[in-house]
N, C-alpha and C. Protein backbone atom coordinates (compact mmCIF):
# COMPACT_ATOMS: atom_id res chain seq x y z
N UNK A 1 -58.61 18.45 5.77
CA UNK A 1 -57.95 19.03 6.91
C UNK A 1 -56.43 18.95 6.76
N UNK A 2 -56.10 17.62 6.81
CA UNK A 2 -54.34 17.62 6.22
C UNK A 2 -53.80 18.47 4.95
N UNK A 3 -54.69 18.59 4.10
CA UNK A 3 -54.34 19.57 2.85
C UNK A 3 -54.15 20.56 3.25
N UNK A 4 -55.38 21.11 3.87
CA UNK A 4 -55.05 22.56 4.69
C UNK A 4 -53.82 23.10 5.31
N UNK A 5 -53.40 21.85 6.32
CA UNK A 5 -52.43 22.08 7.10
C UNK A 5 -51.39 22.43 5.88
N UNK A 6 -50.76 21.37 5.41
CA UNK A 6 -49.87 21.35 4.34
C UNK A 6 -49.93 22.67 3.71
N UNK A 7 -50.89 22.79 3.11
CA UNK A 7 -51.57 24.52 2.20
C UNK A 7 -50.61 25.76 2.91
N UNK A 8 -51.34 25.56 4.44
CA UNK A 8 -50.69 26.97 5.46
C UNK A 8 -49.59 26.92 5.52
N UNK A 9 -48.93 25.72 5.74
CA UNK A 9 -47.36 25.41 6.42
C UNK A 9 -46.28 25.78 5.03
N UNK A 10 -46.71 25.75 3.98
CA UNK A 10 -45.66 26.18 2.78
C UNK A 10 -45.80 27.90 2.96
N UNK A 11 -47.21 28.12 2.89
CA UNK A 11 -47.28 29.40 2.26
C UNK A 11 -46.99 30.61 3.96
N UNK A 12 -47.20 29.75 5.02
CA UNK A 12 -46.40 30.84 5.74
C UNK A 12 -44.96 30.74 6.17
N UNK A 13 -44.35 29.66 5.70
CA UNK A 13 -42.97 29.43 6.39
C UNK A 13 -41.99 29.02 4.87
N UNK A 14 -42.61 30.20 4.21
CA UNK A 14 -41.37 29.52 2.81
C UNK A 14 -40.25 29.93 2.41
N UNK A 15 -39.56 30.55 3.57
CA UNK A 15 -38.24 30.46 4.07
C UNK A 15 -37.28 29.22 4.56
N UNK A 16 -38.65 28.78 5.68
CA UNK A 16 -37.70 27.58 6.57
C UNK A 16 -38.11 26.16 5.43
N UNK A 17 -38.90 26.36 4.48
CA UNK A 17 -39.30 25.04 3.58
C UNK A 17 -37.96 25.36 2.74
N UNK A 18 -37.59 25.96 1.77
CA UNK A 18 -36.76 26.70 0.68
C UNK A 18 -35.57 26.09 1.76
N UNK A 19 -35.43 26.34 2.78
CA UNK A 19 -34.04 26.36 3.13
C UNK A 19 -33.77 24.55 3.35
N UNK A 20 -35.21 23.94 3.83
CA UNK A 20 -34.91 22.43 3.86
C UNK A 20 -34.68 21.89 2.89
N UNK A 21 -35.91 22.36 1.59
CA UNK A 21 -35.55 21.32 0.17
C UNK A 21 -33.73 21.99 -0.08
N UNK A 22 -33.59 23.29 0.19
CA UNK A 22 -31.91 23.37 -0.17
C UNK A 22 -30.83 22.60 0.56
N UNK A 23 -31.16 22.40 1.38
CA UNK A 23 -30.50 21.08 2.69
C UNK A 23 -30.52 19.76 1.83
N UNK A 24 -31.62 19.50 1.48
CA UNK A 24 -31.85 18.19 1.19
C UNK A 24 -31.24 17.86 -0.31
N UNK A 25 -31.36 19.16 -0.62
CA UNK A 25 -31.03 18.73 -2.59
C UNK A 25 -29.06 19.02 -2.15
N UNK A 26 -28.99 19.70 -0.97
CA UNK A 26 -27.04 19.38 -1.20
C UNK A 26 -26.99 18.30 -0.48
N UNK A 27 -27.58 17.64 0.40
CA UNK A 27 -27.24 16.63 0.73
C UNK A 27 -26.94 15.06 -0.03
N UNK A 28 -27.98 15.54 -0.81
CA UNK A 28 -28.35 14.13 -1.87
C UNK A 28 -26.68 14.44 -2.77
N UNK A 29 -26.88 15.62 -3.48
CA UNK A 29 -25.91 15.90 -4.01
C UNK A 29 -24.09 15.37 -3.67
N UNK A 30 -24.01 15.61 -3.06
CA UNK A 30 -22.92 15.44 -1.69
C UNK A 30 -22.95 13.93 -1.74
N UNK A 31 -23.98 13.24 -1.03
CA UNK A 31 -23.67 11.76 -1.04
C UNK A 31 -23.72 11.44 -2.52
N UNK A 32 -24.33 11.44 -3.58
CA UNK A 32 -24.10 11.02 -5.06
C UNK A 32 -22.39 11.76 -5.43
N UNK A 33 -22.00 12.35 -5.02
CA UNK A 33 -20.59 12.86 -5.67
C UNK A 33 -19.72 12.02 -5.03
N UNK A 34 -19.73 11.58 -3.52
CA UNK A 34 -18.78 10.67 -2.79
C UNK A 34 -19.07 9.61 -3.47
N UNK A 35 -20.18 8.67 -3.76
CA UNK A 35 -20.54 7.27 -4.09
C UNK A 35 -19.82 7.84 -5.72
N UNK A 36 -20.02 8.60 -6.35
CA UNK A 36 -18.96 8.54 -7.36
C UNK A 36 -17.87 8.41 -7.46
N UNK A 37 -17.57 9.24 -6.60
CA UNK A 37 -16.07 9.04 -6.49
C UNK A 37 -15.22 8.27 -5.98
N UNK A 38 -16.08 7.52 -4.88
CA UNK A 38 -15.28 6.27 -4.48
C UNK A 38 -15.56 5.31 -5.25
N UNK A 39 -16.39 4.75 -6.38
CA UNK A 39 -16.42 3.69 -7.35
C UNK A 39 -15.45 4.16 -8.39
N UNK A 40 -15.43 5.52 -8.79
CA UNK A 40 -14.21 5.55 -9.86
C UNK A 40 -12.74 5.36 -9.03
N UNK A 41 -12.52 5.89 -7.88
CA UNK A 41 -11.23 5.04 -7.36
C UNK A 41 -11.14 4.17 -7.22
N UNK A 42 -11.99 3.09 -6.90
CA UNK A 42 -11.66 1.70 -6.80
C UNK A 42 -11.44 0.74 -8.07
N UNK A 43 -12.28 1.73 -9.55
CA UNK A 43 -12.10 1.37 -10.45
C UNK A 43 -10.68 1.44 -10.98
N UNK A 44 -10.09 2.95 -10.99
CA UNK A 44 -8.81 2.94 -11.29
C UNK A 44 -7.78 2.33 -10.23
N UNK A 45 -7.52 2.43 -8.43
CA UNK A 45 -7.00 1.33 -8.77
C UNK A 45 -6.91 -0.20 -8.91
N UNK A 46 -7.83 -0.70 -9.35
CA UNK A 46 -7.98 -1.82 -9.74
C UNK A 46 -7.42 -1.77 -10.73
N UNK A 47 -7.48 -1.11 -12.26
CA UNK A 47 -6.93 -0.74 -13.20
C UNK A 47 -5.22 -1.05 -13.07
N UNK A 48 -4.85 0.02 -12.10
CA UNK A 48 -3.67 0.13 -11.70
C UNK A 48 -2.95 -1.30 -11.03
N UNK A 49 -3.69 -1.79 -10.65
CA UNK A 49 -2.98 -3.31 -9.90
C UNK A 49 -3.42 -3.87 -11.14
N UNK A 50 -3.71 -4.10 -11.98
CA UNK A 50 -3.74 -5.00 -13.02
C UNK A 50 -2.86 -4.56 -13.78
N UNK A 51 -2.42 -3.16 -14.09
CA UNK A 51 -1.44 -3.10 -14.88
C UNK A 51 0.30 -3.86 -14.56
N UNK A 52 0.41 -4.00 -13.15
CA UNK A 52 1.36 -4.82 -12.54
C UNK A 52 1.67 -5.51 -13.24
N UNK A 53 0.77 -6.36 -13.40
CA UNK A 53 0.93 -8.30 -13.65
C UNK A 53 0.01 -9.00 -12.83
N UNK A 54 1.05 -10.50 -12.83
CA UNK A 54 0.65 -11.19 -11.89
C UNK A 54 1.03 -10.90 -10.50
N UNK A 55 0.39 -11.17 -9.66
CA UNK A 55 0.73 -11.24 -7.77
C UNK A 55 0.44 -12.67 -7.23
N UNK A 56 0.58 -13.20 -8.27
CA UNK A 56 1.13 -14.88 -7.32
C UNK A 56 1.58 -15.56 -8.39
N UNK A 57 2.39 -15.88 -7.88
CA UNK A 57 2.95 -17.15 -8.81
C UNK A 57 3.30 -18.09 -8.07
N UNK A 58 2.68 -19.14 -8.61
CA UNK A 58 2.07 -20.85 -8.54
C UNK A 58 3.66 -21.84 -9.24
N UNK A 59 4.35 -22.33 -8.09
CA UNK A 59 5.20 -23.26 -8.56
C UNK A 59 5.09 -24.35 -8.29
N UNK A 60 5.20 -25.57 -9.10
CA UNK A 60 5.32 -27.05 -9.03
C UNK A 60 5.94 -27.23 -7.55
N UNK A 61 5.29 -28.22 -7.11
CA UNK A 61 5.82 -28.88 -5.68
C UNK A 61 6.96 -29.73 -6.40
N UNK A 62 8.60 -29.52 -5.75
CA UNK A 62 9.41 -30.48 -6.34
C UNK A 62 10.12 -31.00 -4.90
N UNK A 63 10.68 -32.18 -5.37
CA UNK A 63 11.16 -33.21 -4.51
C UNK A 63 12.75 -32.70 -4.26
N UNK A 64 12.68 -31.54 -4.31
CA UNK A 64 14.38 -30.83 -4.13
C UNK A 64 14.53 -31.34 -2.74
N UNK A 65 15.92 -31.09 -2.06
CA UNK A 65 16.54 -30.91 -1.01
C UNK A 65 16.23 -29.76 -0.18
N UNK A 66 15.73 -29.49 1.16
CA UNK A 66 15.26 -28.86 1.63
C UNK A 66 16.46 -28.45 2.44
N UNK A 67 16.57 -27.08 2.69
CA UNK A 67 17.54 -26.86 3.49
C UNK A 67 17.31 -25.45 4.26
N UNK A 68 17.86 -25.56 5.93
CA UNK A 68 16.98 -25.02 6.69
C UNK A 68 18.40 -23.99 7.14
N UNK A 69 18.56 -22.98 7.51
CA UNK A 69 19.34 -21.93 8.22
C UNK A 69 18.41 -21.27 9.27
N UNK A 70 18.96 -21.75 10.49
CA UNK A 70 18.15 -20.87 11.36
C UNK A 70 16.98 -21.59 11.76
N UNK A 71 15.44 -20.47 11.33
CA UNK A 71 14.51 -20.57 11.39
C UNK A 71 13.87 -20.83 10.01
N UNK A 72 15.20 -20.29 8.65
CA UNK A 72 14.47 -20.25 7.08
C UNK A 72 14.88 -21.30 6.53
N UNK A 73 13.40 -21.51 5.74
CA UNK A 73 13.81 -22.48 5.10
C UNK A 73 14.00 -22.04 3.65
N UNK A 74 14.84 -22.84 2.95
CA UNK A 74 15.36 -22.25 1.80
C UNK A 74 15.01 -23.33 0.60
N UNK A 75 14.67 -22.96 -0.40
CA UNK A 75 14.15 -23.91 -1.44
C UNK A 75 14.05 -23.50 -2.71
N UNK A 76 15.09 -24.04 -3.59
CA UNK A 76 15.44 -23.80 -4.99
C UNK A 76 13.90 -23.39 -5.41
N UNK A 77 14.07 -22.82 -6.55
CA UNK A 77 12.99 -22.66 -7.54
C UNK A 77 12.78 -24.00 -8.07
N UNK A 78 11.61 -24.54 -8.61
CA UNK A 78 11.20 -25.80 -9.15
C UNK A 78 11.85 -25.67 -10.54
N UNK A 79 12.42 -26.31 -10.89
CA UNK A 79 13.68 -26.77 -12.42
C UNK A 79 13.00 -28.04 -12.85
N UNK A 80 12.75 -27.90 -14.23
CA UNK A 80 12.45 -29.29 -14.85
C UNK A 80 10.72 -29.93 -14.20
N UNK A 81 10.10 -29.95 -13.69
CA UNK A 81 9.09 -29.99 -13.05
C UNK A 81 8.03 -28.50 -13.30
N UNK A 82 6.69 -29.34 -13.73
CA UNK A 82 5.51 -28.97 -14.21
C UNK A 82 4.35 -28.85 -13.56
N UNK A 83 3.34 -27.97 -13.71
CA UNK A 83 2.11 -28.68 -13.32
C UNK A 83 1.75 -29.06 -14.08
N UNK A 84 0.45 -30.05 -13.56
CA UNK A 84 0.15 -30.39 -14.47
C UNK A 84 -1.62 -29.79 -15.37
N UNK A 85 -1.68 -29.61 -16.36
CA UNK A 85 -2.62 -28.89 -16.95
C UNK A 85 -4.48 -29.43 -16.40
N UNK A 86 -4.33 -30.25 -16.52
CA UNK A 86 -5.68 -30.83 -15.63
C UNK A 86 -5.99 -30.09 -14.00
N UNK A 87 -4.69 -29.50 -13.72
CA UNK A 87 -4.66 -29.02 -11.97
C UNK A 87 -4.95 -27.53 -12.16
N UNK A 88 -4.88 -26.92 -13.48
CA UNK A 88 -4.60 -25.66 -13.44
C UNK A 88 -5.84 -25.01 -12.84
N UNK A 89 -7.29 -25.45 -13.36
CA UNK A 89 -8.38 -24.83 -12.71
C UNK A 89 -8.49 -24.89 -10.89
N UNK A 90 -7.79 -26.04 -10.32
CA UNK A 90 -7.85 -25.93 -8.90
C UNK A 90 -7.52 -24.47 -8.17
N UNK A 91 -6.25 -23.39 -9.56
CA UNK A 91 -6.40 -22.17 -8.54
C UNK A 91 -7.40 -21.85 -8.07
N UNK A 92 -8.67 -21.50 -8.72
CA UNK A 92 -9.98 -20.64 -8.72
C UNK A 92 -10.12 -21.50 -7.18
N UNK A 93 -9.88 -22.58 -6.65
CA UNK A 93 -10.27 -23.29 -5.94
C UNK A 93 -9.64 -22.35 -4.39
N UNK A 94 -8.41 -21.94 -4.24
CA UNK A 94 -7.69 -21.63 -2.79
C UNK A 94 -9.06 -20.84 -2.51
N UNK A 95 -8.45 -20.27 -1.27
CA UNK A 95 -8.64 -19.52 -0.17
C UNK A 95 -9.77 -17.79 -0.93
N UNK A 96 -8.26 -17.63 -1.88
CA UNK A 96 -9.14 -15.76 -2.30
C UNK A 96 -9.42 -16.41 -3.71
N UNK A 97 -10.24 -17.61 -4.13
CA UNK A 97 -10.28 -17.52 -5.27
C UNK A 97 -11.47 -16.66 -6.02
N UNK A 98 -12.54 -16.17 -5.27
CA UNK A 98 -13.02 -15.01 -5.78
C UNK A 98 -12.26 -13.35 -6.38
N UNK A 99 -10.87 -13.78 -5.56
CA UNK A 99 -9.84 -12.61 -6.29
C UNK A 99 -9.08 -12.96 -7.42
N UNK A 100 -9.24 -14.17 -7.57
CA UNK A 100 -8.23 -14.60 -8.71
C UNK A 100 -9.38 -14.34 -10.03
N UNK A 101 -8.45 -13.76 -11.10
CA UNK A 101 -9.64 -13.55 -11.83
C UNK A 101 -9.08 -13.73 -13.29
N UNK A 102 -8.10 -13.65 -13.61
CA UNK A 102 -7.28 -14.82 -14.54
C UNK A 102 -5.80 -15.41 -14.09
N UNK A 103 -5.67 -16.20 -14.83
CA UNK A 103 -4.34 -16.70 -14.89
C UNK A 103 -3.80 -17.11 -15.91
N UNK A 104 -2.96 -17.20 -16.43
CA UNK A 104 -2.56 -17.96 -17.74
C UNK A 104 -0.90 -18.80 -17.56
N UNK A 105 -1.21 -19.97 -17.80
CA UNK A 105 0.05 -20.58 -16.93
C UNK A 105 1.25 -20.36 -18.42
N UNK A 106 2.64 -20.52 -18.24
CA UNK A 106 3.69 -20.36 -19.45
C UNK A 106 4.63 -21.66 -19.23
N UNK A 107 4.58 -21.96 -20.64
CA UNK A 107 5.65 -23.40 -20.81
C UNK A 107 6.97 -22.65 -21.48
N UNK A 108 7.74 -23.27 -20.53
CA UNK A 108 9.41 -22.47 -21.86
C UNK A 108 10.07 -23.64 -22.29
N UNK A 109 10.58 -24.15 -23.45
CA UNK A 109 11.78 -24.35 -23.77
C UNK A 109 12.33 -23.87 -25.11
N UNK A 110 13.23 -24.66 -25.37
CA UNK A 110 14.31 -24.07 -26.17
C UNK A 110 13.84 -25.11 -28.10
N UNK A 111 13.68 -24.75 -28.79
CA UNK A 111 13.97 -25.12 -30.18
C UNK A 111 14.95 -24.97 -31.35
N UNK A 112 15.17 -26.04 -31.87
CA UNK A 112 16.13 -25.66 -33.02
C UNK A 112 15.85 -24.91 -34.05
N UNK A 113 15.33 -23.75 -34.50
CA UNK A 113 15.46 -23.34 -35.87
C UNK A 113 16.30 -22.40 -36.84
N UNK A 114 16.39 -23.09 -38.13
CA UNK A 114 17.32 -22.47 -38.80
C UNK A 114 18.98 -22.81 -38.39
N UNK A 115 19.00 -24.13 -37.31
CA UNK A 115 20.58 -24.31 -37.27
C UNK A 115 20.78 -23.69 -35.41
N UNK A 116 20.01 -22.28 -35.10
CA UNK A 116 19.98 -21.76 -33.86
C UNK A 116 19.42 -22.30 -32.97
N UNK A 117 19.87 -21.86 -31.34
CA UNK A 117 18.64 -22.78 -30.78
C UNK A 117 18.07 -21.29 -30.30
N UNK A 118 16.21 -21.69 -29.98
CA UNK A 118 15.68 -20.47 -29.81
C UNK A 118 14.42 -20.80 -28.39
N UNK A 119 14.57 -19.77 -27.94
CA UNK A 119 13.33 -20.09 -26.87
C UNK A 119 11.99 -19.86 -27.21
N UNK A 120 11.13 -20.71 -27.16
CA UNK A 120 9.70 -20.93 -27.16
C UNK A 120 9.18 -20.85 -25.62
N UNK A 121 8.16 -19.87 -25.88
CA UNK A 121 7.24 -19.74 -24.66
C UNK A 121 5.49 -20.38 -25.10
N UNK A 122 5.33 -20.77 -24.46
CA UNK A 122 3.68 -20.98 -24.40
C UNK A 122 2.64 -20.62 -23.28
N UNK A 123 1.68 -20.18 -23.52
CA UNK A 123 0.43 -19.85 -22.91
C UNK A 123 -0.96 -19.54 -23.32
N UNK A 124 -1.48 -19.80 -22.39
CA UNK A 124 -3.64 -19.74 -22.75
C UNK A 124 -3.45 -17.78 -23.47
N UNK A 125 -4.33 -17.26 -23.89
CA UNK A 125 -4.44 -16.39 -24.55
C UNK A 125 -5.73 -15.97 -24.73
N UNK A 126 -6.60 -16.92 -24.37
CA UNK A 126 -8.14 -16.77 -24.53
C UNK A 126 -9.26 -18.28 -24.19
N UNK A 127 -9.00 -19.15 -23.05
CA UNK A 127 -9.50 -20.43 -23.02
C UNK A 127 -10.26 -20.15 -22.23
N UNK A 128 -11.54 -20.82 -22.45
CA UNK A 128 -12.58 -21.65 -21.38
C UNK A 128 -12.07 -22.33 -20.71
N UNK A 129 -12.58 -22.19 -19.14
CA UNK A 129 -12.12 -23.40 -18.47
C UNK A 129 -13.46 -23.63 -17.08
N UNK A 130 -13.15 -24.78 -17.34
CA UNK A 130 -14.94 -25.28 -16.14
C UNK A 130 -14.00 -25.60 -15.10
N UNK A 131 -14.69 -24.93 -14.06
CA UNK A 131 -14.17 -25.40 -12.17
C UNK A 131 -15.16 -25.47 -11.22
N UNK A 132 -15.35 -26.71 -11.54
CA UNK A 132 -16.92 -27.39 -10.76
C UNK A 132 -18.03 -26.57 -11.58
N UNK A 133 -18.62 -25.78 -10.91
CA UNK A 133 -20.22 -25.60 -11.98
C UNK A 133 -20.03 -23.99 -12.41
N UNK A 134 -18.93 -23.61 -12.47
CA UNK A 134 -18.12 -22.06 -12.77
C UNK A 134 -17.58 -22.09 -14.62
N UNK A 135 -18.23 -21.86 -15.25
CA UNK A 135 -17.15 -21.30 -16.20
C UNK A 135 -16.64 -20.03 -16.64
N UNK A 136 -15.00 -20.29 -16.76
CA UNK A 136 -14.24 -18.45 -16.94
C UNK A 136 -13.41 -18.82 -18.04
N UNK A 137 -13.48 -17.50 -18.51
CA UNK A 137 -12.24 -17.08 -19.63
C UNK A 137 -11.09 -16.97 -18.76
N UNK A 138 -9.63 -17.80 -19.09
CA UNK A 138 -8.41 -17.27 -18.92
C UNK A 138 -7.11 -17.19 -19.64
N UNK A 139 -5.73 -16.58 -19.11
CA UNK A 139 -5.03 -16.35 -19.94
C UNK A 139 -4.71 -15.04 -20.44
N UNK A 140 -3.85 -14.85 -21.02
CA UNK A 140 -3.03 -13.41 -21.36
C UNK A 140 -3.87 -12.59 -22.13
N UNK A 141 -3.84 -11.60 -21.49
CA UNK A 141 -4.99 -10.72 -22.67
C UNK A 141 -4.04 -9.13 -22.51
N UNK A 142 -4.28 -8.64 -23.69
CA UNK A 142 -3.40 -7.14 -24.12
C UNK A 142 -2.06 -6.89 -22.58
């Protein structure tokens, strides 16, 4: 009996059927082109904010002189003062650390070679690092 029905209902109305499966196949269509297209924008700019750099930078707490104008407070850059390398995995630890997704910390000073003095930089480039039961690659990459 249901076959039947089904049977009649194509073969006398296959105008208003034709016009639904055409409804339905732009509809699908339509939502698969948006869900594309909003994952490739979010891909590029993600892309694009990574090409930036960094968007935080992490300075040593130093025992400077604090000095207040107003309402601001004003506070040298940390000079001579480090973190320390054992602390570095605590970033993954703040608030957005599901956004943090590398870091690579830089040591500068200065060396003698050849008679000149020259600046040396250092940084991770490719390290493992464990933060509680998490392990990530971090550090400078291309």
């Amino acid at each position: 009996m249901f076959l039947r029905l089904l049977y009649q209902s194509f073969h006398r109305q296959q105008r208003r059927k034709l016009l639904a499966a055409l409804a339905v196949t732009i509809g699908v269509a339509v939502a698969t082109a948006m869900i594309a297209i909003a994952v490739d924008v979010g891909d590029k700019i993600n892309r694009e904010l990574r090409s930036y750099g960094a968007n935080i930078v992490v300075y040593p707490e130093d025992a400077a002189l604090d000095v207040r104008i107003d309402d601001q407070e004003i506070k040298p850059a940390a000079v001579g003062s480090y973190l320390k390398e054992s602390d570095l995995p605590n970033i993954k630890g703040v608030f957005w650390g599901h956004n943090i997704l590398t870091f690579a910390p830089f040591l500068e000073t200065t060396a003698l070679v050849d008679g000149r003095q020259v600046r040396v930089i250092g940084t991770y480039f490719d390290k493992r690092i464990r933060f509680g039961t998490e392990d990530f690659n971090t550090g400078v990459r291309r």
